[in-house]
C-alpha atoms as a PDB file:
ATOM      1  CA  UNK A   1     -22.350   4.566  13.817  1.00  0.00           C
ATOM      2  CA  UNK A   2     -24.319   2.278  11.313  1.00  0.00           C
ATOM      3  CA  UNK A   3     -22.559   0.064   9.095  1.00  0.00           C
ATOM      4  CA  UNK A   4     -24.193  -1.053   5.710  1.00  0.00           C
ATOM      5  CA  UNK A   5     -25.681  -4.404   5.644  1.00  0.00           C
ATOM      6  CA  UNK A   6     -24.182  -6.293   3.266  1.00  0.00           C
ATOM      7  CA  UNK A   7     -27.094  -8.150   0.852  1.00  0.00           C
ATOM      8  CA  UNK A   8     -25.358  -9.693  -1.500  1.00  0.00           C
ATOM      9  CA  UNK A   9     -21.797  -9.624  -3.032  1.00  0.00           C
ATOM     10  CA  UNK A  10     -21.354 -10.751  -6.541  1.00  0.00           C
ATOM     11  CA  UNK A  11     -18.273 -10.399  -9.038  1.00  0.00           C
ATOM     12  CA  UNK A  12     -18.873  -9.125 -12.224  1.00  0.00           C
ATOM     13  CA  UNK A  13     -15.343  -8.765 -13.571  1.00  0.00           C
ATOM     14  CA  UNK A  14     -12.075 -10.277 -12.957  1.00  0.00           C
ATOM     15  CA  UNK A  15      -8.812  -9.485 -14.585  1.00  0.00           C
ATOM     16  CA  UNK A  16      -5.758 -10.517 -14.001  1.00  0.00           C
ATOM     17  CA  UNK A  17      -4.535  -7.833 -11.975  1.00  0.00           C
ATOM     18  CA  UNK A  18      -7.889  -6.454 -10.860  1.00  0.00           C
ATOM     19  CA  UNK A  19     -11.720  -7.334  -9.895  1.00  0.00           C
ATOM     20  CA  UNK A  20     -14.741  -5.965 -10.068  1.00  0.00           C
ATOM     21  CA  UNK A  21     -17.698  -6.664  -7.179  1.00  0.00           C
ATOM     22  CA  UNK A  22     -20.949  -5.119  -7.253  1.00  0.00           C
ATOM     23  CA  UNK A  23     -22.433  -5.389  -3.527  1.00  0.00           C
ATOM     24  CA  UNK A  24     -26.150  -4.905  -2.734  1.00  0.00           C
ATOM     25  CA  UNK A  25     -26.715  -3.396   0.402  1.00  0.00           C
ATOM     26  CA  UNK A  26     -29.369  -2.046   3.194  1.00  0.00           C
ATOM     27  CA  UNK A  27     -28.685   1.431   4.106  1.00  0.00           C
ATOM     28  CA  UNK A  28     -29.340   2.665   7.513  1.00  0.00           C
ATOM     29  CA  UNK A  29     -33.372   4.008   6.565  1.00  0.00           C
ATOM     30  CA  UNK A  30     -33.610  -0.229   5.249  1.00  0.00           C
ATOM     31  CA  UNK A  31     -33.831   0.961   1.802  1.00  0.00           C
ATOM     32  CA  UNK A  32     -31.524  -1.205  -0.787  1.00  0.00           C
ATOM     33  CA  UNK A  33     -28.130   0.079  -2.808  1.00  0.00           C
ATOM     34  CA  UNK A  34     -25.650  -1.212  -5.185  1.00  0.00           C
ATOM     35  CA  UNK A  35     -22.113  -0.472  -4.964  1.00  0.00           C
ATOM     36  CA  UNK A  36     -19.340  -1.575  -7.089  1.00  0.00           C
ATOM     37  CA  UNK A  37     -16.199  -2.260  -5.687  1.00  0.00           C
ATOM     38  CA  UNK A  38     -13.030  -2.468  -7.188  1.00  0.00           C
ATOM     39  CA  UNK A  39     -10.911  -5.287  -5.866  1.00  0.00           C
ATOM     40  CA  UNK A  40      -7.007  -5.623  -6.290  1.00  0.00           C
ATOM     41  CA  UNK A  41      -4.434  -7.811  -4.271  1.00  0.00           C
ATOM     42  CA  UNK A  42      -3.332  -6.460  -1.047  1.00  0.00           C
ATOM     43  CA  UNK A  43       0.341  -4.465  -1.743  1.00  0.00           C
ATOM     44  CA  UNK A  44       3.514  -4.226   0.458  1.00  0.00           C
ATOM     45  CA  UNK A  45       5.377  -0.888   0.006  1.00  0.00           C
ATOM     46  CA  UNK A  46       8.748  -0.807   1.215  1.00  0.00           C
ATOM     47  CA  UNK A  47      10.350   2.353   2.679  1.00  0.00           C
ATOM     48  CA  UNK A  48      14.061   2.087   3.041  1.00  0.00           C
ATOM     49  CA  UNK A  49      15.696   4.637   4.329  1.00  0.00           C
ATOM     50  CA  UNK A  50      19.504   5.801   4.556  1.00  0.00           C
ATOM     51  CA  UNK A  51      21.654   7.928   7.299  1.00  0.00           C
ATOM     52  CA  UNK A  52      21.015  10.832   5.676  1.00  0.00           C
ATOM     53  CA  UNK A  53      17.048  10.488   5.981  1.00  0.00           C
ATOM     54  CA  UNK A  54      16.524   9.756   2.389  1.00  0.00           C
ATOM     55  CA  UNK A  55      14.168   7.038   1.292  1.00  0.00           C
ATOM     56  CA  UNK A  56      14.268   4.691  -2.394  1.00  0.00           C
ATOM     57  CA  UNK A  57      12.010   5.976  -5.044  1.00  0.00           C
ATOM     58  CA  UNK A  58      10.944   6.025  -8.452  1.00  0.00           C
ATOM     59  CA  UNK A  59      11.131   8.909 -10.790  1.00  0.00           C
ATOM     60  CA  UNK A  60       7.904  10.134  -9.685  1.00  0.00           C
ATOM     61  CA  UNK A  61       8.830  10.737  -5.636  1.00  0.00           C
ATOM     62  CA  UNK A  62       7.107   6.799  -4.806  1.00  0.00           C
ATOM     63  CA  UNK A  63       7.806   4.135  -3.134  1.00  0.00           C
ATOM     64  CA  UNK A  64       8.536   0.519  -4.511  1.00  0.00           C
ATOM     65  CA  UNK A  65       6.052  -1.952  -3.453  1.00  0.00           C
ATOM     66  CA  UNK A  66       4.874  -5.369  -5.118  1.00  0.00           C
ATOM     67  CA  UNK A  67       1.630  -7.072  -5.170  1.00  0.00           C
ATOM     68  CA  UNK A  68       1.499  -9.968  -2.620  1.00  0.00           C
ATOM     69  CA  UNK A  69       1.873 -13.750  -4.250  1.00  0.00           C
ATOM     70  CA  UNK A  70      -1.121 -15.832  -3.690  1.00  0.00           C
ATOM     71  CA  UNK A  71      -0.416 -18.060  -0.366  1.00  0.00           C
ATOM     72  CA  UNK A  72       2.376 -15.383   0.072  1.00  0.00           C
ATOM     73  CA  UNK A  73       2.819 -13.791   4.153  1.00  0.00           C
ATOM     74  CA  UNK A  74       2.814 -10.052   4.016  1.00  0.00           C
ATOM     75  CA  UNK A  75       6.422 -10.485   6.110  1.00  0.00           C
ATOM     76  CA  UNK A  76       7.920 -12.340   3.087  1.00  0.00           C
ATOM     77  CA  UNK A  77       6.443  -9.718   0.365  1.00  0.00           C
ATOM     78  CA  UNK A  78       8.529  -7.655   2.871  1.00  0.00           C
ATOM     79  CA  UNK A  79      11.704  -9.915   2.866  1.00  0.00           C
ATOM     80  CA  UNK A  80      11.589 -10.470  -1.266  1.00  0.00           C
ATOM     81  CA  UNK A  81      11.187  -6.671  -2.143  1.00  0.00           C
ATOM     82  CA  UNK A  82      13.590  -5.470   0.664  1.00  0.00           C
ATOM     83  CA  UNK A  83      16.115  -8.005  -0.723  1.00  0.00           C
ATOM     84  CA  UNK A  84      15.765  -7.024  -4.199  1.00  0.00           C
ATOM     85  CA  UNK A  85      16.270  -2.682  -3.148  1.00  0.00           C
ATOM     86  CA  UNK A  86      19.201  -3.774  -1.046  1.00  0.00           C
ATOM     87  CA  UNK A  87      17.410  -3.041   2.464  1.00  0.00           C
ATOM     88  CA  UNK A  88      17.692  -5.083   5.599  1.00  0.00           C
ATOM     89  CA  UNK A  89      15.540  -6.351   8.183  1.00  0.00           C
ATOM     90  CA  UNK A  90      12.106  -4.782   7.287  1.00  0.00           C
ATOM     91  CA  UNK A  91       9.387  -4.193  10.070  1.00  0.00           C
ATOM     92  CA  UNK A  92       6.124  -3.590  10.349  1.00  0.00           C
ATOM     93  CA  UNK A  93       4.770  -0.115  10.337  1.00  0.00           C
ATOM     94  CA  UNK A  94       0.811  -0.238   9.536  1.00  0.00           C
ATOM     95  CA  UNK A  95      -1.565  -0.551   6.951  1.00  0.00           C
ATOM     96  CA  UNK A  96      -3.191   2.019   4.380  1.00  0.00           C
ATOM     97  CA  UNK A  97      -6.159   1.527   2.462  1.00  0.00           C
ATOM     98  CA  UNK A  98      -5.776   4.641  -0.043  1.00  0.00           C
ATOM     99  CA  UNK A  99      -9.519   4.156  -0.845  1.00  0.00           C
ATOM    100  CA  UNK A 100     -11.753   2.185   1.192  1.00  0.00           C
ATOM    101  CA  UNK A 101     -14.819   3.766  -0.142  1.00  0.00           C
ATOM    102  CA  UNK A 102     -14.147   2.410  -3.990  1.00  0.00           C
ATOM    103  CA  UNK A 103     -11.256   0.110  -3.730  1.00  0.00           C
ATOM    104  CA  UNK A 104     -10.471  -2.667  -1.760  1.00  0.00           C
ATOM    105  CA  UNK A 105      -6.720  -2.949  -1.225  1.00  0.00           C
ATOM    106  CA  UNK A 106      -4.671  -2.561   1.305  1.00  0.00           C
ATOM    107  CA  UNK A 107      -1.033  -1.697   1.374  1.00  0.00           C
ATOM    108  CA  UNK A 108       1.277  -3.151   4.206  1.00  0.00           C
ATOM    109  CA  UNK A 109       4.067  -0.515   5.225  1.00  0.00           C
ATOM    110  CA  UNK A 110       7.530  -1.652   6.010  1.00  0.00           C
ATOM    111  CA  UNK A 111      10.400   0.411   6.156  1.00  0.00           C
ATOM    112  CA  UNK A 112      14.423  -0.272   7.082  1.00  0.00           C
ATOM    113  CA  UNK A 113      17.552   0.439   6.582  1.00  0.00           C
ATOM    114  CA  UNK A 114      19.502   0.203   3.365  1.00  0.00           C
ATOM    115  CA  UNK A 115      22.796   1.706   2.159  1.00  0.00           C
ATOM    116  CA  UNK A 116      24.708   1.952  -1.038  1.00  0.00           C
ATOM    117  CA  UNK A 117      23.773   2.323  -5.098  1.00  0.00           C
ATOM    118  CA  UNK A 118      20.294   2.729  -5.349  1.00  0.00           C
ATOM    119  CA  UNK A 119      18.906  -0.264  -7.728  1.00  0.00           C
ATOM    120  CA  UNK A 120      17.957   0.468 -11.521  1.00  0.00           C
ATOM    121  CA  UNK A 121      15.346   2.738 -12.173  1.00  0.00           C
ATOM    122  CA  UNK A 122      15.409   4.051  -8.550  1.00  0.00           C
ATOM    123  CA  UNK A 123      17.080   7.153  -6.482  1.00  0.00           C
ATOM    124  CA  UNK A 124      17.861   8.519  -3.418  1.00  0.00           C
ATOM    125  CA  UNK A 125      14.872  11.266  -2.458  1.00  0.00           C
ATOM    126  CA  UNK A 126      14.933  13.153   0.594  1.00  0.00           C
ATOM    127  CA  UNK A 127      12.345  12.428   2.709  1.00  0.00           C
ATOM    128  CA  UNK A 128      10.890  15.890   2.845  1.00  0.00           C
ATOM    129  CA  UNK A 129      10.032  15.485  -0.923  1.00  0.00           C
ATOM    130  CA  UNK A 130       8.028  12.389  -0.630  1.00  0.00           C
ATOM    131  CA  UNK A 131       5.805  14.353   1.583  1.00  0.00           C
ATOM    132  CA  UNK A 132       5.532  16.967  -0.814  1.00  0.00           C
ATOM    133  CA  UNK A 133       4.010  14.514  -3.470  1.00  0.00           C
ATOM    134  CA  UNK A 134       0.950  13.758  -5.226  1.00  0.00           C
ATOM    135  CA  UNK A 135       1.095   9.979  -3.805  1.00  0.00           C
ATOM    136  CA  UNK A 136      -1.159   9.005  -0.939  1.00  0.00           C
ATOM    137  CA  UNK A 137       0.491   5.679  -0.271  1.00  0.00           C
ATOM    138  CA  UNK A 138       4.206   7.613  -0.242  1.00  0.00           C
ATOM    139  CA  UNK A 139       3.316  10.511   1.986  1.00  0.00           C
ATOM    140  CA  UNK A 140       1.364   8.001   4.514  1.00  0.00           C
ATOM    141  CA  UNK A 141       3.806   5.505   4.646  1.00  0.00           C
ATOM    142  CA  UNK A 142       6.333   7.990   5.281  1.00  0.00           C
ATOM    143  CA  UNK A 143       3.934   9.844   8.261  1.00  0.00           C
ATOM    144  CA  UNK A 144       3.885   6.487   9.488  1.00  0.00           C
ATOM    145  CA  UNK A 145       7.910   6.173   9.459  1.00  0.00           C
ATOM    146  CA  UNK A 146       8.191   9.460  10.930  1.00  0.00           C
ATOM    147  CA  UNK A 147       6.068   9.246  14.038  1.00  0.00           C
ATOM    148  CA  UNK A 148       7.573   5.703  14.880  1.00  0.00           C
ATOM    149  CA  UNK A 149      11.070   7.513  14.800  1.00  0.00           C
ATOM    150  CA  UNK A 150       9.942  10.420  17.438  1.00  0.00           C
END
């Protein structure tokens, strides 16, 4: 398998939540390309999870996760959101970069246990529904959950 030569890398937006890179490139046959690449801070998504197999989300069947602090460990992204959802001693389940082509983020699974009220603006959702959904990150995250537990 080839892998594009990187040429050159050069921003040519930055936001506050968001970047913008445009990469030049050698393709396989040498000829050059441009590619623009949309940059955004690597996420943690947190999947906590009750007895009854239902996991924390929003009104629209997904997951909370937060954007990682600068100098911030992707393990203590974990700790603050967990403690904030009421969830306990998150691990490590993978990584999932919902669109490597175009974007370059990556969001850092972690799931565990929680119990009780569900937090402001969140709800108990089975977990059969969050694979039913129209998010990526949810439905992964919770594939990932699902063949650690077998």
């Amino acid at each position: 398998m080839h892998e594009e030569k990187c040429l050159e890398k050069k921003t040519v937006y930055q936001g506050p939540s968001f970047s913008i890179r445009q990469d030049r490139v050698e393709l396989e046959d040498g000829r050059e390309s441009r590619r623009e690449v949309i940059c955004r801070p690597h996420r943690v998504l947190a999947l906590v999870y009750d007895e009854q197999r239902q996991a924390l989300a929003d009104a629209k069947g997904r997951l909370p996760r937060t954007p990682l602090a600068p100098e911030e460990s992707p393990q203590d992204a974990a700790v603050r959101l967990f403690a904030a959802l009421g969830g306990e001693e998150p691990r490590f389940l993978g990584e999932i970069m919902p669109s490597p082509a175009v974007l370059q983020e990556k969001v850092l699974v972690f799931a565990g246990k929680g119990s009780g009220q569900a937090p402001e603006g969140l709800f108990w959702m089975p977990l059969s529904q969050g694979l039913e959904g129209d998010d990526l990150c949810t439905a992964a995250a919770l594939a990932l959950w699902a063949l650690g537990e077998e």
